[in-house]
N, C-alpha and C. Protein backbone atom coordinates (compact mmCIF):
# COMPACT_ATOMS: atom_id res chain seq x y z
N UNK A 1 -22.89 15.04 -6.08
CA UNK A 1 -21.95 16.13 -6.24
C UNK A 1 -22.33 16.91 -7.50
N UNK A 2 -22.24 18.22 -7.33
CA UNK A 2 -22.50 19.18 -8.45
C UNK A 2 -21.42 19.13 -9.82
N UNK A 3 -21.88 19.04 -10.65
CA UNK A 3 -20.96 18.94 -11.84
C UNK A 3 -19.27 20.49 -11.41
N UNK A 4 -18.28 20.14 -11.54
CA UNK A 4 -17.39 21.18 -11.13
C UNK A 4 -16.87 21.42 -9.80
N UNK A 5 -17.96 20.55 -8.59
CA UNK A 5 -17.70 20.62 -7.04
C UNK A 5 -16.24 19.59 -6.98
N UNK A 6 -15.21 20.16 -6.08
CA UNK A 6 -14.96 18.69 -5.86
C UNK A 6 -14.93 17.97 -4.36
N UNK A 7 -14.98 16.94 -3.76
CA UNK A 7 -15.21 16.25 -2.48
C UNK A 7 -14.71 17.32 -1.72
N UNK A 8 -14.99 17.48 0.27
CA UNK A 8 -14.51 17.30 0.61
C UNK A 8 -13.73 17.15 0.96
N UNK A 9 -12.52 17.04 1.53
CA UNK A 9 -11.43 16.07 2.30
C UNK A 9 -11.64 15.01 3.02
N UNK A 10 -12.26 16.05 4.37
CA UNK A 10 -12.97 15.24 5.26
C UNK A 10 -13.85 14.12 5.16
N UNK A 11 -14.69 13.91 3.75
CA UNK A 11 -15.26 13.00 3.74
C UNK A 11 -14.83 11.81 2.80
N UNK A 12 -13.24 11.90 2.22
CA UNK A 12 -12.93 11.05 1.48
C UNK A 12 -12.19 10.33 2.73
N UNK A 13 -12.32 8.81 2.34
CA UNK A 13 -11.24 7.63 3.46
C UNK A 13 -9.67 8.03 3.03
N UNK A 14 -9.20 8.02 4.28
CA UNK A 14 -7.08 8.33 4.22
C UNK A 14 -7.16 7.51 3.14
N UNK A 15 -7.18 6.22 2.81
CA UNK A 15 -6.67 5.21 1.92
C UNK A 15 -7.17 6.37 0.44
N UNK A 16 -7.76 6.60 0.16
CA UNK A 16 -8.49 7.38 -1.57
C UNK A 16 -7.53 8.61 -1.30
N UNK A 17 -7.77 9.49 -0.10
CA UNK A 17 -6.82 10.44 -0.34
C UNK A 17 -5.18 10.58 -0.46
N UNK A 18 -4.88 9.20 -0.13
CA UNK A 18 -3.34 8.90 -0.57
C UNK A 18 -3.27 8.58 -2.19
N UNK A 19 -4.01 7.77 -2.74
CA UNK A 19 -4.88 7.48 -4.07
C UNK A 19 -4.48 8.38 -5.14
N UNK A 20 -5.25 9.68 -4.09
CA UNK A 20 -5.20 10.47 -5.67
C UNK A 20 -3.65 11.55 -5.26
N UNK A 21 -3.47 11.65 -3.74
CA UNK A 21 -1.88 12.38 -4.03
C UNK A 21 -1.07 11.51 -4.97
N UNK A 22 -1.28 10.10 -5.16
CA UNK A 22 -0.23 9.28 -5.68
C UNK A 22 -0.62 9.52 -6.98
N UNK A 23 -1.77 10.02 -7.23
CA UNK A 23 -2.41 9.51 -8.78
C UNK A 23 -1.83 10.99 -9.39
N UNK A 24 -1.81 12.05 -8.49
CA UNK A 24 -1.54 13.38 -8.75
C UNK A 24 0.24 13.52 -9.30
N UNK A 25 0.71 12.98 -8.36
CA UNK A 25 2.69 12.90 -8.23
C UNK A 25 2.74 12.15 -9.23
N UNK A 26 2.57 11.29 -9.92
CA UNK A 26 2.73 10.02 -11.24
C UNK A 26 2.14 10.46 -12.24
N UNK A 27 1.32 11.07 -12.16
CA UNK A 27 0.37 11.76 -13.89
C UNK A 27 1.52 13.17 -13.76
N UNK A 28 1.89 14.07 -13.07
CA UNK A 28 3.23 14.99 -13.14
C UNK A 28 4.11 14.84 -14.03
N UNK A 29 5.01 13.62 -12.78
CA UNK A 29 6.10 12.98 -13.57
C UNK A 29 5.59 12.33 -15.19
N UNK A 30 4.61 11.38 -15.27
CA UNK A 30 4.28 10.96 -16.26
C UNK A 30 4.34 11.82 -17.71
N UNK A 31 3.82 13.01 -17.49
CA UNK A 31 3.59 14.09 -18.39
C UNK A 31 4.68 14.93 -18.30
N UNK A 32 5.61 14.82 -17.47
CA UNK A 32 7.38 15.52 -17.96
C UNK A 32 7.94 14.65 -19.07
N UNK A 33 7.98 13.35 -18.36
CA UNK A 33 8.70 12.35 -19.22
C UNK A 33 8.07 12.14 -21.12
N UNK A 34 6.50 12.48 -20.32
CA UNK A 34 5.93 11.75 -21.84
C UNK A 34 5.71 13.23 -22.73
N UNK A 35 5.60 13.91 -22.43
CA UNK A 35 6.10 15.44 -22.62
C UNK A 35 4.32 16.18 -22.86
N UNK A 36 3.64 15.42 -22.46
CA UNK A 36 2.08 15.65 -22.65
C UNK A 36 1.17 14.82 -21.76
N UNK A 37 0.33 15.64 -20.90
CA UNK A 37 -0.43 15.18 -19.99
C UNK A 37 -1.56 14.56 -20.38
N UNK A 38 -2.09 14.92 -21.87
CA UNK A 38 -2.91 14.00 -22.67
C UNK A 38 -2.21 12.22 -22.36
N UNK A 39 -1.55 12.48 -23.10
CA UNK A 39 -0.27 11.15 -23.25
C UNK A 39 -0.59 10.37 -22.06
N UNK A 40 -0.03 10.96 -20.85
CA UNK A 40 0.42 10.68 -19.18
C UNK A 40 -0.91 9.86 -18.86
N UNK A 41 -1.94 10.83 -19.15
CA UNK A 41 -3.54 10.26 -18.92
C UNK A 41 -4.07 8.88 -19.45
N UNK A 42 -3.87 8.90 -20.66
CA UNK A 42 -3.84 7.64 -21.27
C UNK A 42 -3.05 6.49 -21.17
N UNK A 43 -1.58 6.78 -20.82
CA UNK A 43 -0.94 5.82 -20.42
C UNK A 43 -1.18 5.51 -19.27
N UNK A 44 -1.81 6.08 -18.21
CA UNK A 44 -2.10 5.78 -16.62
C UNK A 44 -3.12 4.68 -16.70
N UNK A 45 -3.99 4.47 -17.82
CA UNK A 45 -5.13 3.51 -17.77
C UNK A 45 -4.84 2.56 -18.98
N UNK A 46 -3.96 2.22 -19.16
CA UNK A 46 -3.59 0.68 -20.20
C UNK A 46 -2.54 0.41 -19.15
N UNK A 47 -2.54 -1.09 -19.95
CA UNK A 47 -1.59 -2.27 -19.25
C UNK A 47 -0.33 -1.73 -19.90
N UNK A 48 0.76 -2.05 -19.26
CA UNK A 48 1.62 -1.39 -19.31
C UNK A 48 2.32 -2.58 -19.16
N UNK A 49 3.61 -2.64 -19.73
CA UNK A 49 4.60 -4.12 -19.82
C UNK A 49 5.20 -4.53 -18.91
N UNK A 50 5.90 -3.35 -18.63
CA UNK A 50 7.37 -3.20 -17.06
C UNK A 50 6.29 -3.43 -15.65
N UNK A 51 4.81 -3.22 -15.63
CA UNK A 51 3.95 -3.90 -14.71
C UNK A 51 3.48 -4.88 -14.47
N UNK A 52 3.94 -5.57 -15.26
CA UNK A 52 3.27 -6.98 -15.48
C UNK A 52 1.70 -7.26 -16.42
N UNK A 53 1.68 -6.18 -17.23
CA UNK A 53 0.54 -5.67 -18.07
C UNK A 53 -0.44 -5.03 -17.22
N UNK A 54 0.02 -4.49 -16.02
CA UNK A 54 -1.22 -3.94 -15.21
C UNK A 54 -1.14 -2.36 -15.39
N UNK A 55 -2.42 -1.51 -15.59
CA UNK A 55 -2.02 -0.30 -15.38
C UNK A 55 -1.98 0.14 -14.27
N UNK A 56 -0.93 1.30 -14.37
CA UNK A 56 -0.45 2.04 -13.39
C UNK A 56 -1.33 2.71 -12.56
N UNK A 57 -2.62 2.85 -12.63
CA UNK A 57 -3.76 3.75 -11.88
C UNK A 57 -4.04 2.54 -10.79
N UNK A 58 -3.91 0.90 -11.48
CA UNK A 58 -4.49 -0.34 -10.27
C UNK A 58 -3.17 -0.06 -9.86
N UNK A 59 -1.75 -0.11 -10.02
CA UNK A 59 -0.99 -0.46 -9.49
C UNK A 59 -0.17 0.62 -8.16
N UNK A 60 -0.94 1.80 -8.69
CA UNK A 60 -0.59 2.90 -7.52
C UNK A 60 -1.61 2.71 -6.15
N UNK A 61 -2.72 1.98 -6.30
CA UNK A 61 -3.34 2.06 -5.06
C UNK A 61 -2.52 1.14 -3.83
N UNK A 62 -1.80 0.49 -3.81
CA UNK A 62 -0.94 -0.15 -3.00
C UNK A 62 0.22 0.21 -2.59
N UNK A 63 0.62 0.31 -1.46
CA UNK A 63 1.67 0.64 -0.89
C UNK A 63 3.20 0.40 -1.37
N UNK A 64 3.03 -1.23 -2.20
CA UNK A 64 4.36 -1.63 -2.23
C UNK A 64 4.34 -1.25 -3.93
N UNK A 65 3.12 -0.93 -4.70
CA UNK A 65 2.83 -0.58 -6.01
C UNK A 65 3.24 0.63 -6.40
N UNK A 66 3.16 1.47 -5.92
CA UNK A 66 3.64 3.43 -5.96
C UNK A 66 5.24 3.24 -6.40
N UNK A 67 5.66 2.45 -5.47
CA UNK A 67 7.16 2.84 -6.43
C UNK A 67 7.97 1.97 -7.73
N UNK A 68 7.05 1.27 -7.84
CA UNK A 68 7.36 0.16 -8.79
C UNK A 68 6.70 1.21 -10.01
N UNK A 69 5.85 2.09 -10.40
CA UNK A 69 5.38 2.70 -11.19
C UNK A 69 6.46 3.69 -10.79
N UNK A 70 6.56 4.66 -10.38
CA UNK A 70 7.84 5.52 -10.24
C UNK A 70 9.43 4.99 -10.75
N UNK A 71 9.41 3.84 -10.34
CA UNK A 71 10.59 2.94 -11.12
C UNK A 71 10.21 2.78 -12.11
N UNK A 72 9.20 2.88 -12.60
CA UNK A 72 9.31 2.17 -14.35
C UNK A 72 9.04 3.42 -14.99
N UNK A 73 8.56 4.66 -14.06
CA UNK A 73 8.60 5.68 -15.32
C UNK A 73 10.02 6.16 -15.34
N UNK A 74 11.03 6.56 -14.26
CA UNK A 74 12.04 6.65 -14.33
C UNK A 74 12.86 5.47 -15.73
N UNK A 75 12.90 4.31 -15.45
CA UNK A 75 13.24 3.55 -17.25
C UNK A 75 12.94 3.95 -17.81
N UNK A 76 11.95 4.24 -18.26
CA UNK A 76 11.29 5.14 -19.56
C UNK A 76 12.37 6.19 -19.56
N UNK A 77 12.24 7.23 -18.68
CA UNK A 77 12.87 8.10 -18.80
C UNK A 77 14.53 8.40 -19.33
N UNK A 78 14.81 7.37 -18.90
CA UNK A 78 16.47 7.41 -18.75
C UNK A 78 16.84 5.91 -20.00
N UNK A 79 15.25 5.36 -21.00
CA UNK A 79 15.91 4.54 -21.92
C UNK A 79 16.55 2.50 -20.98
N UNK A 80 15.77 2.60 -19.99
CA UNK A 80 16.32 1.51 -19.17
C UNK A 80 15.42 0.72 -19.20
N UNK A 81 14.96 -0.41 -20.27
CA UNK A 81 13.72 -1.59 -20.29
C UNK A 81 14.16 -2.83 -19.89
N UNK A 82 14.46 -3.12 -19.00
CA UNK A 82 15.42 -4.64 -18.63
C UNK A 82 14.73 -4.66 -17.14
């Protein structure tokens, strides 16, 4: 791929292109809450506590994982760590 191209559609697998809509919708929210998409970025790739120290980029590729990261940025948001 040319530096600046990006994929395809067609040639990425359904599973990657759910991936990055999820990776897209959570770095959003992430960067409302954290008030900087720098921030959002960096926090998407460390272990994270309310995950079980996993980051949120492994933990969005799974089905039952997407909203457990949506739930924990919502705590963040609203001050709810329990």
């Amino acid at each position: 791929m040319i530096l600046g191209d990006s994929p395809i559609p067609e040639c990425l697998s359904s599973h990657y292109q759910v991936y990055l809509l999820r990776r897209k919708i959570t770095l959003a929210y992430a960067a409302k809450v954290f008030g900087s998409r720098d921030f959002a970025l960096h926090w998407f790739t460390k272990p994270a506590r309310g995950l079980d120290y996993r980051p949120p980029c492994i933990v969005i590729a799974n089905d039952d994982g997407y909203p457990q990261v949506n739930d924990y940025i919502s705590r963040i948001e609203y001050g709810v760590y329990c």
